[in-house]
N, C-alpha and C. Protein backbone atom coordinates (compact mmCIF):
# COMPACT_ATOMS: atom_id res chain seq x y z
N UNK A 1 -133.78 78.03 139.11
CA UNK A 1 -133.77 77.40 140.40
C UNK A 1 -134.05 75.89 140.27
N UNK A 2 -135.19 75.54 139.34
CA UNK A 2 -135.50 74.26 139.25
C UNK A 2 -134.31 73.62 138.43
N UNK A 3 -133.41 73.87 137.82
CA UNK A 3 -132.20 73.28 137.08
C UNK A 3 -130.75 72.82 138.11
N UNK A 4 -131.09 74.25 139.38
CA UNK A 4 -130.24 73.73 140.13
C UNK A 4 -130.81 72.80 141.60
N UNK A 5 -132.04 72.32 141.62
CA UNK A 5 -132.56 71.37 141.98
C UNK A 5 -132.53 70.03 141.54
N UNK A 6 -132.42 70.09 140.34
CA UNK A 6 -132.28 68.66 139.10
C UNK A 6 -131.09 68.38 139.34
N UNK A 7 -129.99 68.99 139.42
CA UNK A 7 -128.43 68.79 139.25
C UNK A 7 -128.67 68.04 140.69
N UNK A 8 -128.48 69.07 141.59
CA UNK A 8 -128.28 68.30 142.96
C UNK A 8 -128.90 66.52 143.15
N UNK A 9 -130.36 66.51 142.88
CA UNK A 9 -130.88 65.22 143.01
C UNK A 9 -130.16 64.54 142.39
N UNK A 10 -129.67 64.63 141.12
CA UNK A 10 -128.47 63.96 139.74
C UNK A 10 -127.60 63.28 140.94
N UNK A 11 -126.88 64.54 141.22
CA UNK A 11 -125.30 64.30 142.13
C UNK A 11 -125.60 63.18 143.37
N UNK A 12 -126.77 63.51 143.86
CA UNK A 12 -126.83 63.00 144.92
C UNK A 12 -127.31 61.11 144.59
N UNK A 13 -128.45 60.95 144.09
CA UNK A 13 -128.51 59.94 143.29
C UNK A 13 -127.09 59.17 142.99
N UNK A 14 -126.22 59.83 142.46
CA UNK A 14 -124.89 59.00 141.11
C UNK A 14 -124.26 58.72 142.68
N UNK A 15 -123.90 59.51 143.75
CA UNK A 15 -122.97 59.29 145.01
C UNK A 15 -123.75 58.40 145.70
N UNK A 16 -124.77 57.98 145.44
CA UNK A 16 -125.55 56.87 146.09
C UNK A 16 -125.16 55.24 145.60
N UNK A 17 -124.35 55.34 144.13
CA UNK A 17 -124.18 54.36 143.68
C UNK A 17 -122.33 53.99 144.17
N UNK A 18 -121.88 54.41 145.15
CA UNK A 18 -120.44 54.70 144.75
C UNK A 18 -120.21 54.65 146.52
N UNK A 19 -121.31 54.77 147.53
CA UNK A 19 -121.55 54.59 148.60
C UNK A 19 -121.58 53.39 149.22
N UNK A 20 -120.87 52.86 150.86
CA UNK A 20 -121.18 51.74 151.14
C UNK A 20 -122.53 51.68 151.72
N UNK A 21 -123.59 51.50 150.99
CA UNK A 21 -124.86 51.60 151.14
C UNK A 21 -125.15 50.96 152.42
N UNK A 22 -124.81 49.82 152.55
CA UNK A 22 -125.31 48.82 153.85
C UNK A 22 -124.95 49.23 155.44
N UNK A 23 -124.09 50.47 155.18
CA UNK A 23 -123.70 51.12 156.02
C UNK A 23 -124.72 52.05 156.36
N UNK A 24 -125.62 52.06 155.57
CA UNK A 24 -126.42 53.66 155.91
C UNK A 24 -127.78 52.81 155.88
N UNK A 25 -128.17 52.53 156.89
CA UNK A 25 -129.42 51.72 157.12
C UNK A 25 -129.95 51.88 158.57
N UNK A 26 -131.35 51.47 158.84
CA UNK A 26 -131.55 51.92 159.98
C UNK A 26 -132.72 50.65 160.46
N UNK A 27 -132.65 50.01 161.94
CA UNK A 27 -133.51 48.68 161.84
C UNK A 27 -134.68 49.05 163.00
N UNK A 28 -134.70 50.81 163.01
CA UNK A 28 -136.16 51.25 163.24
C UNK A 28 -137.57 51.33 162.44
N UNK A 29 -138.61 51.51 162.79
CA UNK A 29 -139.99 50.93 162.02
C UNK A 29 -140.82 52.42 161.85
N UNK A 30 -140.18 53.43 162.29
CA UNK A 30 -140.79 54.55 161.86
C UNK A 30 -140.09 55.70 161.56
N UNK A 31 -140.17 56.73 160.62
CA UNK A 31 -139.04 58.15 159.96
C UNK A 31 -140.61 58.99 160.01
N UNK A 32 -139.93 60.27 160.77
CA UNK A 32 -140.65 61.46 160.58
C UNK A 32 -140.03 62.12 160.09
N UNK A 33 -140.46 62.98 159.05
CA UNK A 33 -139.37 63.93 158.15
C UNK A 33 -139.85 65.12 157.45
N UNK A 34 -139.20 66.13 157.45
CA UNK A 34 -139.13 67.39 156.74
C UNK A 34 -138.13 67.40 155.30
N UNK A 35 -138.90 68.53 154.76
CA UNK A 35 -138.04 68.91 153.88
C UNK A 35 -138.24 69.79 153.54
N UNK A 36 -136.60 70.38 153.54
CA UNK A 36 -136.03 71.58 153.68
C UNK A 36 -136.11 72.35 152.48
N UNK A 37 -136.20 71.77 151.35
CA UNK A 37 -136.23 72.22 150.16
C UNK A 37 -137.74 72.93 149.77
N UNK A 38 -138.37 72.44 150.38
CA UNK A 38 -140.06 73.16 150.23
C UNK A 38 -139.68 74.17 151.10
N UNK A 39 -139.13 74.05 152.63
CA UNK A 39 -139.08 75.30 153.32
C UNK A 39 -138.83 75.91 152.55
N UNK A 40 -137.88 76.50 151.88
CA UNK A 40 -137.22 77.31 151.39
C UNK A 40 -138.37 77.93 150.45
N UNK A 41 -138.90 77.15 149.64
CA UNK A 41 -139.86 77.88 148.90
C UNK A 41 -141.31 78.29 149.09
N UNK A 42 -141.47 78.14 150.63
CA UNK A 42 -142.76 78.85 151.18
C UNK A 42 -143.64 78.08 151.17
N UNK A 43 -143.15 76.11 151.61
CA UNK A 43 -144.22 75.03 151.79
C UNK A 43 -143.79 74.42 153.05
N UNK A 44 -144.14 73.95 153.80
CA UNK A 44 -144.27 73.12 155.32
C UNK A 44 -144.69 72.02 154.90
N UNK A 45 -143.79 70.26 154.65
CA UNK A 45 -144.03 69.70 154.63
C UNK A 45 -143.93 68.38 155.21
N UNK A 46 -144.70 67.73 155.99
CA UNK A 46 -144.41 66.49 157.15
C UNK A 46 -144.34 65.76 156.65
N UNK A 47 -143.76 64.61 156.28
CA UNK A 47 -144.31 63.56 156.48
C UNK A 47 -144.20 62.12 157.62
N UNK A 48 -144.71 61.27 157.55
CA UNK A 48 -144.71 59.67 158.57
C UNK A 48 -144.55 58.82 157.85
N UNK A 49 -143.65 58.29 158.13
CA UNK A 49 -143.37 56.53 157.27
C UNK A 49 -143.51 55.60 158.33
N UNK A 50 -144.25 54.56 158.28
CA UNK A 50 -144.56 53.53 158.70
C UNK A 50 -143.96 52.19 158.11
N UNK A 51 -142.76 51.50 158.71
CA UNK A 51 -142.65 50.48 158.34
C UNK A 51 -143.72 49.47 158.55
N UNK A 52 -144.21 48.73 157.44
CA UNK A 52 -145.63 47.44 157.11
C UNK A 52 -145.32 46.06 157.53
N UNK A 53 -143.89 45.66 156.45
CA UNK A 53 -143.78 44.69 155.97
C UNK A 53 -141.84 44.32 155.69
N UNK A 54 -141.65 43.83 155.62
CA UNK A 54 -139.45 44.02 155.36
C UNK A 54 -139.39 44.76 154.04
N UNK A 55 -140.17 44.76 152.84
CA UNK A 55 -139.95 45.05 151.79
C UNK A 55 -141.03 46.40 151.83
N UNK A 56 -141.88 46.71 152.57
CA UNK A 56 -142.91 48.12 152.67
C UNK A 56 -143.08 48.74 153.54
N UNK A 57 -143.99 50.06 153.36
CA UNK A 57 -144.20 51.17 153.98
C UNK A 57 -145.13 51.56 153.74
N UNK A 58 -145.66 52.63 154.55
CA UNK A 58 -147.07 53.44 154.19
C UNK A 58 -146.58 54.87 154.55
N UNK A 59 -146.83 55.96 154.07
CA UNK A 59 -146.83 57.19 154.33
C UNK A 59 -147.78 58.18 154.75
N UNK A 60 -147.96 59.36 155.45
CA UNK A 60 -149.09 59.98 155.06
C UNK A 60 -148.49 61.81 155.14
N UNK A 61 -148.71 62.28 154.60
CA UNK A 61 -147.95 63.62 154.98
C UNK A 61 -149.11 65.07 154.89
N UNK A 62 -148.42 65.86 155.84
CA UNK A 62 -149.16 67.24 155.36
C UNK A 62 -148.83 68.38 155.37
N UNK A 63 -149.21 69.15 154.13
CA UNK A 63 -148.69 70.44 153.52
C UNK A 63 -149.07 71.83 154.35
N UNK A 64 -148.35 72.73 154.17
CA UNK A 64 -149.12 74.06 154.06
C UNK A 64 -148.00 74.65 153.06
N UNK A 65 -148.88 75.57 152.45
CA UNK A 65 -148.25 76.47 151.12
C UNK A 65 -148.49 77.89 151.57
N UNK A 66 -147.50 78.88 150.87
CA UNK A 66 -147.89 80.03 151.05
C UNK A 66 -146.95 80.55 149.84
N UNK A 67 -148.02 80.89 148.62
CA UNK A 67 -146.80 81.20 147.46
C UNK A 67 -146.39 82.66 147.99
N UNK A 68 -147.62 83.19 147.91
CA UNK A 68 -148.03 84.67 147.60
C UNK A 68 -148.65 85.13 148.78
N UNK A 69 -148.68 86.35 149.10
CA UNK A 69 -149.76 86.82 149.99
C UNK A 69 -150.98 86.53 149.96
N UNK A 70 -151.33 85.93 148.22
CA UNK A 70 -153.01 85.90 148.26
C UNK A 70 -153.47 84.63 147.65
N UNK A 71 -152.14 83.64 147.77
CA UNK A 71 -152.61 82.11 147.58
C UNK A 71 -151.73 81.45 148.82
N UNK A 72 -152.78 80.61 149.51
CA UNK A 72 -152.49 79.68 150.15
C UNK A 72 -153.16 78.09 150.42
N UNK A 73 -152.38 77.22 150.85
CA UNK A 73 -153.03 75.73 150.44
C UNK A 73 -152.85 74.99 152.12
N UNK A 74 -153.65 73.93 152.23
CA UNK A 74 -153.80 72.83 152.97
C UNK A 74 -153.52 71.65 152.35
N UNK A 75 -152.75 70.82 152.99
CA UNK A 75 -153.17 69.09 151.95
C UNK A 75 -152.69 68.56 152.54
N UNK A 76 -153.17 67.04 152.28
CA UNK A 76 -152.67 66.07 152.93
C UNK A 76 -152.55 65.07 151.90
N UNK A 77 -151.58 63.77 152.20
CA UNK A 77 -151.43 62.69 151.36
C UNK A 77 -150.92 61.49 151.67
N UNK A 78 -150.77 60.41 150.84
CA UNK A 78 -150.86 59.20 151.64
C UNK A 78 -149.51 58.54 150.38
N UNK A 79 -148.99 57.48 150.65
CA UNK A 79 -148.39 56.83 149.67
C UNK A 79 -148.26 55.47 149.69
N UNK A 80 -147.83 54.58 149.33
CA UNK A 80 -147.31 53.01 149.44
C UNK A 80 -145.83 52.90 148.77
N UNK A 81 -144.76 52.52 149.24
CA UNK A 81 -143.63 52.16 149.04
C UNK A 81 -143.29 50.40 149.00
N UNK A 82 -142.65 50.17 147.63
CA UNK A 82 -142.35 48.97 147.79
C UNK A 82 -140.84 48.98 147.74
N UNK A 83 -140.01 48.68 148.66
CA UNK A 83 -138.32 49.06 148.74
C UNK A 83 -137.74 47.97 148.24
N UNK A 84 -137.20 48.83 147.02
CA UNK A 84 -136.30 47.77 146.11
C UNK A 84 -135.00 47.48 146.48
N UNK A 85 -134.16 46.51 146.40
CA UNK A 85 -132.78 46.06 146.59
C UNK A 85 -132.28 46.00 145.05
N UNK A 86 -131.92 46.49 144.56
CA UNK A 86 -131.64 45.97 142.53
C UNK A 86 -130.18 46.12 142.93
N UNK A 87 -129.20 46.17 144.05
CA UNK A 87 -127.67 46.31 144.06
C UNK A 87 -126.81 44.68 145.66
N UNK A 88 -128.73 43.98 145.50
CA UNK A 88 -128.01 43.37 146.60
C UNK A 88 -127.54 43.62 147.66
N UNK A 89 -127.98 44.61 148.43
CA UNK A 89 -127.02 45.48 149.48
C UNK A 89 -127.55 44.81 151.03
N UNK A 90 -128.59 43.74 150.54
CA UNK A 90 -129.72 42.79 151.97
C UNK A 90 -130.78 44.07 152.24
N UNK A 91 -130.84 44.93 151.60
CA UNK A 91 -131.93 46.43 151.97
C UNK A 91 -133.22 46.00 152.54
N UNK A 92 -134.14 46.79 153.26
CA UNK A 92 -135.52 46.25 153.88
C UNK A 92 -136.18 48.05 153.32
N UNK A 93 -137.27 47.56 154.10
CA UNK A 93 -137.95 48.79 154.14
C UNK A 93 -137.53 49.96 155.31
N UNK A 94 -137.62 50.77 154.91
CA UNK A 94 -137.04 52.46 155.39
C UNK A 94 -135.49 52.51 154.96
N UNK A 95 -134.77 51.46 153.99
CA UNK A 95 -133.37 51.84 153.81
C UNK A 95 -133.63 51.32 151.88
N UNK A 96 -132.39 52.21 151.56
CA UNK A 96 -132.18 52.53 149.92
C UNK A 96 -133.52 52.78 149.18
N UNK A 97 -133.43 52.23 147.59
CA UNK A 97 -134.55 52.86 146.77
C UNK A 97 -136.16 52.05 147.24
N UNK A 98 -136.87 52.99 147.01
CA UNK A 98 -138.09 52.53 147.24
C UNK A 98 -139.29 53.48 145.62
N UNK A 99 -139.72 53.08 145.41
CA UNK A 99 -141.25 53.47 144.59
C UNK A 99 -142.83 52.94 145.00
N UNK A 100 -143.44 54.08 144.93
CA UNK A 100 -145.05 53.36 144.86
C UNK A 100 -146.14 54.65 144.61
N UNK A 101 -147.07 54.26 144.51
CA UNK A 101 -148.61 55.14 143.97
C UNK A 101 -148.44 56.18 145.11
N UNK A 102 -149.00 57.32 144.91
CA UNK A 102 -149.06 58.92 146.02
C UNK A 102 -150.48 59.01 145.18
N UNK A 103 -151.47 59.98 146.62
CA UNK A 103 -152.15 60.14 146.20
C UNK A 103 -152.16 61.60 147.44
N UNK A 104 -152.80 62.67 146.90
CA UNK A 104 -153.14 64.06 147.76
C UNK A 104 -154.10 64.76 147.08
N UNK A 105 -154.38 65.70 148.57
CA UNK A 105 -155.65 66.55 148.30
C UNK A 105 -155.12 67.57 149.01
N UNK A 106 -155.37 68.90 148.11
CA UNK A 106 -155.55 70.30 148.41
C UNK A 106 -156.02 71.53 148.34
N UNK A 107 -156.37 72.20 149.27
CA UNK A 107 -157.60 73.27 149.52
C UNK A 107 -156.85 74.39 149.65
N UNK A 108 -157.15 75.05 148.45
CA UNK A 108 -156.59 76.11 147.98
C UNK A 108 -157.42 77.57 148.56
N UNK A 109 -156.80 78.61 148.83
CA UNK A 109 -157.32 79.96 148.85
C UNK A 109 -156.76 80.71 148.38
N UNK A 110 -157.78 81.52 147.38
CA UNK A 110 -156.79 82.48 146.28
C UNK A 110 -157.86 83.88 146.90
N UNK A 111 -157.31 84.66 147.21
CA UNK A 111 -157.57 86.10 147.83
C UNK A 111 -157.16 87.44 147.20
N UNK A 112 -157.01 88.20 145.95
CA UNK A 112 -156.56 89.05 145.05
C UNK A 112 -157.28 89.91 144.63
N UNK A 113 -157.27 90.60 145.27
CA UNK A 113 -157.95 92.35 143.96
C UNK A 113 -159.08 91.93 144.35
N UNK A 114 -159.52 91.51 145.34
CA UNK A 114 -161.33 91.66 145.50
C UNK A 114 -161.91 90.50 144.95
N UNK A 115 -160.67 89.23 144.48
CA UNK A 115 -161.09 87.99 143.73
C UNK A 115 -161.31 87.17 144.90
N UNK A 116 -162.25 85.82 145.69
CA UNK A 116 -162.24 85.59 146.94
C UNK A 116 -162.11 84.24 146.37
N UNK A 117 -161.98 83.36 146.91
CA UNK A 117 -161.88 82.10 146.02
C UNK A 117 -161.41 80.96 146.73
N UNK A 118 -162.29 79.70 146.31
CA UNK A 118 -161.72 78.29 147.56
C UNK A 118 -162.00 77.62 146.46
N UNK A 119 -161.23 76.41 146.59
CA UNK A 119 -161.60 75.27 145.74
C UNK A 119 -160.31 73.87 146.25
N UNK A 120 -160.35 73.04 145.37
CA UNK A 120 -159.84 71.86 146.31
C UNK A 120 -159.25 71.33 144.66
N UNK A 121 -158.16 70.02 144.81
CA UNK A 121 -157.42 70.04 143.89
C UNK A 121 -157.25 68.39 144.41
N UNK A 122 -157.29 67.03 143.33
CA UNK A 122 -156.83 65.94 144.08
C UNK A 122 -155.97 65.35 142.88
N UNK A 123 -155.01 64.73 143.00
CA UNK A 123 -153.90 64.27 142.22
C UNK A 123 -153.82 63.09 142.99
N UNK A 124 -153.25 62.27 141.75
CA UNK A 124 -152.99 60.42 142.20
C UNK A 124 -151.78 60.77 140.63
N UNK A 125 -150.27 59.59 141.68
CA UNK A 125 -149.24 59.92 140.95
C UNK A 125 -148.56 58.63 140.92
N UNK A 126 -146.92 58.57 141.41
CA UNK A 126 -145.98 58.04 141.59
C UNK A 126 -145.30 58.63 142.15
N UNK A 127 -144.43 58.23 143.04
CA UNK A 127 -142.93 58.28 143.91
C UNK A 127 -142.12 57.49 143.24
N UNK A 128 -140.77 57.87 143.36
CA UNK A 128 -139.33 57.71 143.36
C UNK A 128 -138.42 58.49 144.45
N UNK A 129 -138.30 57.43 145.07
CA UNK A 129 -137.32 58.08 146.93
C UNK A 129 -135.77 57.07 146.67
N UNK A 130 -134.94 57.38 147.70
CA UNK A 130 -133.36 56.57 147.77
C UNK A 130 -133.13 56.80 149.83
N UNK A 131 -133.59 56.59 150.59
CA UNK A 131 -133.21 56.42 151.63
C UNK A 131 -131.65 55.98 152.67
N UNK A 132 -131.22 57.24 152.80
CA UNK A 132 -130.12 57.25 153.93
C UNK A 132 -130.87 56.94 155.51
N UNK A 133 -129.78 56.21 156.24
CA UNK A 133 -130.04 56.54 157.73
C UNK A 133 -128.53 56.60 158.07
N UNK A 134 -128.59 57.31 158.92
CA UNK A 134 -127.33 57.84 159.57
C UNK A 134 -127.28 57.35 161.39
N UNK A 135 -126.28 56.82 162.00
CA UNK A 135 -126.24 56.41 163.46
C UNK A 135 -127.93 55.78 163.69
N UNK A 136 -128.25 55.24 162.74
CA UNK A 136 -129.87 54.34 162.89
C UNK A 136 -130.74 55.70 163.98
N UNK A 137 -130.60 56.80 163.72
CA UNK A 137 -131.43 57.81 164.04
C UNK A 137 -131.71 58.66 163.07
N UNK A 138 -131.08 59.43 161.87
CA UNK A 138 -131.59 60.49 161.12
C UNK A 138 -131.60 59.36 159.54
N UNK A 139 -132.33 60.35 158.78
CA UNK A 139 -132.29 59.99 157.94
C UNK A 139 -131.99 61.08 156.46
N UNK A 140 -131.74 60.80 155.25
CA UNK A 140 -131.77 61.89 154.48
C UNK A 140 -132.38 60.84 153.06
N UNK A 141 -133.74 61.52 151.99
CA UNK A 141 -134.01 60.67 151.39
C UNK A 141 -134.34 61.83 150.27
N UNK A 142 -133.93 62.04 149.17
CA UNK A 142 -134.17 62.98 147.85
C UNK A 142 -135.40 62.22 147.21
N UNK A 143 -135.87 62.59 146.84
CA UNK A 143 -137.26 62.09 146.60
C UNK A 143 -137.77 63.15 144.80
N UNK A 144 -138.36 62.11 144.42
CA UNK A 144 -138.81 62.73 142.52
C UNK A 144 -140.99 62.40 142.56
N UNK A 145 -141.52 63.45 142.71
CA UNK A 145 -142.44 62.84 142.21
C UNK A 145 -143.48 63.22 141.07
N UNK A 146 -144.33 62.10 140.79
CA UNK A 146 -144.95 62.99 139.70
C UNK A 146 -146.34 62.55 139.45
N UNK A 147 -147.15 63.96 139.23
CA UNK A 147 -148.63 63.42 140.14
C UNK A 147 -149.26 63.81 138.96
N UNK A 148 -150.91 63.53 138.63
CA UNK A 148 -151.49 63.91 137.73
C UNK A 148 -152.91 64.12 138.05
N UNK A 149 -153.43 65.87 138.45
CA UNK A 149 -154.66 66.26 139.27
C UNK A 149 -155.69 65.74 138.17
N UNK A 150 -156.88 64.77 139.07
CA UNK A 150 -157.63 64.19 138.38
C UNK A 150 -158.89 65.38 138.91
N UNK A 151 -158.60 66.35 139.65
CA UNK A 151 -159.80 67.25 139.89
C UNK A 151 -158.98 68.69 140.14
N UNK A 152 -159.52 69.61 139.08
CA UNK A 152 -158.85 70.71 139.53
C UNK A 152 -160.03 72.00 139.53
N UNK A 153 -159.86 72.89 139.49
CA UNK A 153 -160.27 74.73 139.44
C UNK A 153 -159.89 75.00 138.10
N UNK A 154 -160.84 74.82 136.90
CA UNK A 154 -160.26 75.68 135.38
C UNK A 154 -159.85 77.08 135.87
N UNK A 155 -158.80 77.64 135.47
CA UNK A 155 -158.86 79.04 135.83
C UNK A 155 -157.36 79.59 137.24
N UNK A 156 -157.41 78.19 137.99
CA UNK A 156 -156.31 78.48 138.87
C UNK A 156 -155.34 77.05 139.15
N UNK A 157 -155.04 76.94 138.30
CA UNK A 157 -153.84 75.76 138.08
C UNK A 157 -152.94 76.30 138.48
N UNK A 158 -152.67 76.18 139.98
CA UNK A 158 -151.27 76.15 140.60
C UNK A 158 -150.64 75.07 141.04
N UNK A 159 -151.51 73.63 140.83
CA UNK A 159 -150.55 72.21 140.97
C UNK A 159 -149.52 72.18 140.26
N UNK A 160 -148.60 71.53 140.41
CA UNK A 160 -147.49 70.89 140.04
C UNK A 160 -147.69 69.81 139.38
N UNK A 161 -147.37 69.65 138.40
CA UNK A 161 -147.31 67.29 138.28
C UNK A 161 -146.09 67.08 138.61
N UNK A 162 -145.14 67.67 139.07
CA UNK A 162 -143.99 67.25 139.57
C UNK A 162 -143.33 67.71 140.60
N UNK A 163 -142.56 66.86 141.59
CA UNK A 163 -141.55 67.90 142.43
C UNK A 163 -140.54 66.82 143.01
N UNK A 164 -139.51 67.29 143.17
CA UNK A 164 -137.73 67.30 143.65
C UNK A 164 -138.01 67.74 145.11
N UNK A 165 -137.29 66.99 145.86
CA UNK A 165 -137.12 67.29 147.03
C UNK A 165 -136.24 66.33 148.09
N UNK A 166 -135.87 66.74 149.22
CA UNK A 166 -134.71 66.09 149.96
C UNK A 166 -135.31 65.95 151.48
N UNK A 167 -136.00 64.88 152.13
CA UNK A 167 -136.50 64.93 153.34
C UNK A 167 -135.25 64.58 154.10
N UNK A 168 -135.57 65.45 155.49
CA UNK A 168 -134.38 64.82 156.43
C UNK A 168 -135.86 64.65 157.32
N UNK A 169 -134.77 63.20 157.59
CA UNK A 169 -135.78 62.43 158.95
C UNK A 169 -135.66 62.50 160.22
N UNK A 170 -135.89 61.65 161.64
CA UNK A 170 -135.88 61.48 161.97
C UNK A 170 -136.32 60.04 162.59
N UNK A 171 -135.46 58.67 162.86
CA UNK A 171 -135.53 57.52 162.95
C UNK A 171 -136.30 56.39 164.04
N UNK A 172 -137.29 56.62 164.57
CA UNK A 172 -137.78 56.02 165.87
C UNK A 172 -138.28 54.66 165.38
């Protein structure tokens, strides 16, 4: 599944270079967005982008997980985006590539065979996003990130240091 997650971001990425980019921009100051790709795998994830600055953003988003019947998570997280132009396209912030520091926290419950269990998990990472807007109302942005939990649970390592994903927005 994760191979045919990699491909897609690939495809989608390479058709980003081959796109009239300046066409797909949006000169609103805030994107609320889902992504569909966690739905699918039993995560609820929000996030808020805040346009700052012409070249930045701030984020903050929040999770719920449900792998299993007897693990489930809370979290929340924050990011900084600095939106790059490297193709000349006049780009600002909330349109084309952007990168910056992510940082999240999550409160895990593991419930199994009579095992009862809470504990909390915090990771500080990096982003890599590519931002569409469509009719300066939706948006679509594939997103790579990769985090590294500086506090975990020996024993129940269910973080990720990485994840693929495709937010669709919404443009206000």
């Amino acid at each position: 599944m994760n191979k045919f997650f990699t491909l897609l971001l690939a495809i989608t990425l390479a058709a980003s270079l081959s796109i009239n980019a300046a066409s797909y921009t949006t000169k609103k100051g805030s994107v609320l967005s889902v992504d569909p790709v966690d739905f699918i795998n039993g995560r609820i994830n929000l996030t808020y982008e805040k346009k700052l600055s012409t070249n930045n953003s701030f984020t903050i988003n929040g999770s719920f997980w449900s792998y299993y019947s007897y693990l489930t998570a809370f979290g929340a997280g924050a990011s900084y985006r600095w939106y790059l132009d490297p193709f000349e396209e006049s780009k600002t912030a909330l349109n084309g590539l952007s990168v910056g520091p992510r940082a999240d926290i999550y409160f895990w419950s593991y419930d199994n065979h009579g095992i009862d269990h809470s504990y909390s998990t915090v990771a500080i990472g990096a982003e890599v996003n590519y931002k569409w807007a469509f009719s300066d109302k939706w948006s679509i942005e594939p997103t790579i990130k990769f985090m590294f939990p500086v506090k975990k649970e020996k024993g129940y390592d269910f973080y990720r240091n990485y994840g693929f994903g495709v937010n669709i927005g919404y443009c206000f």
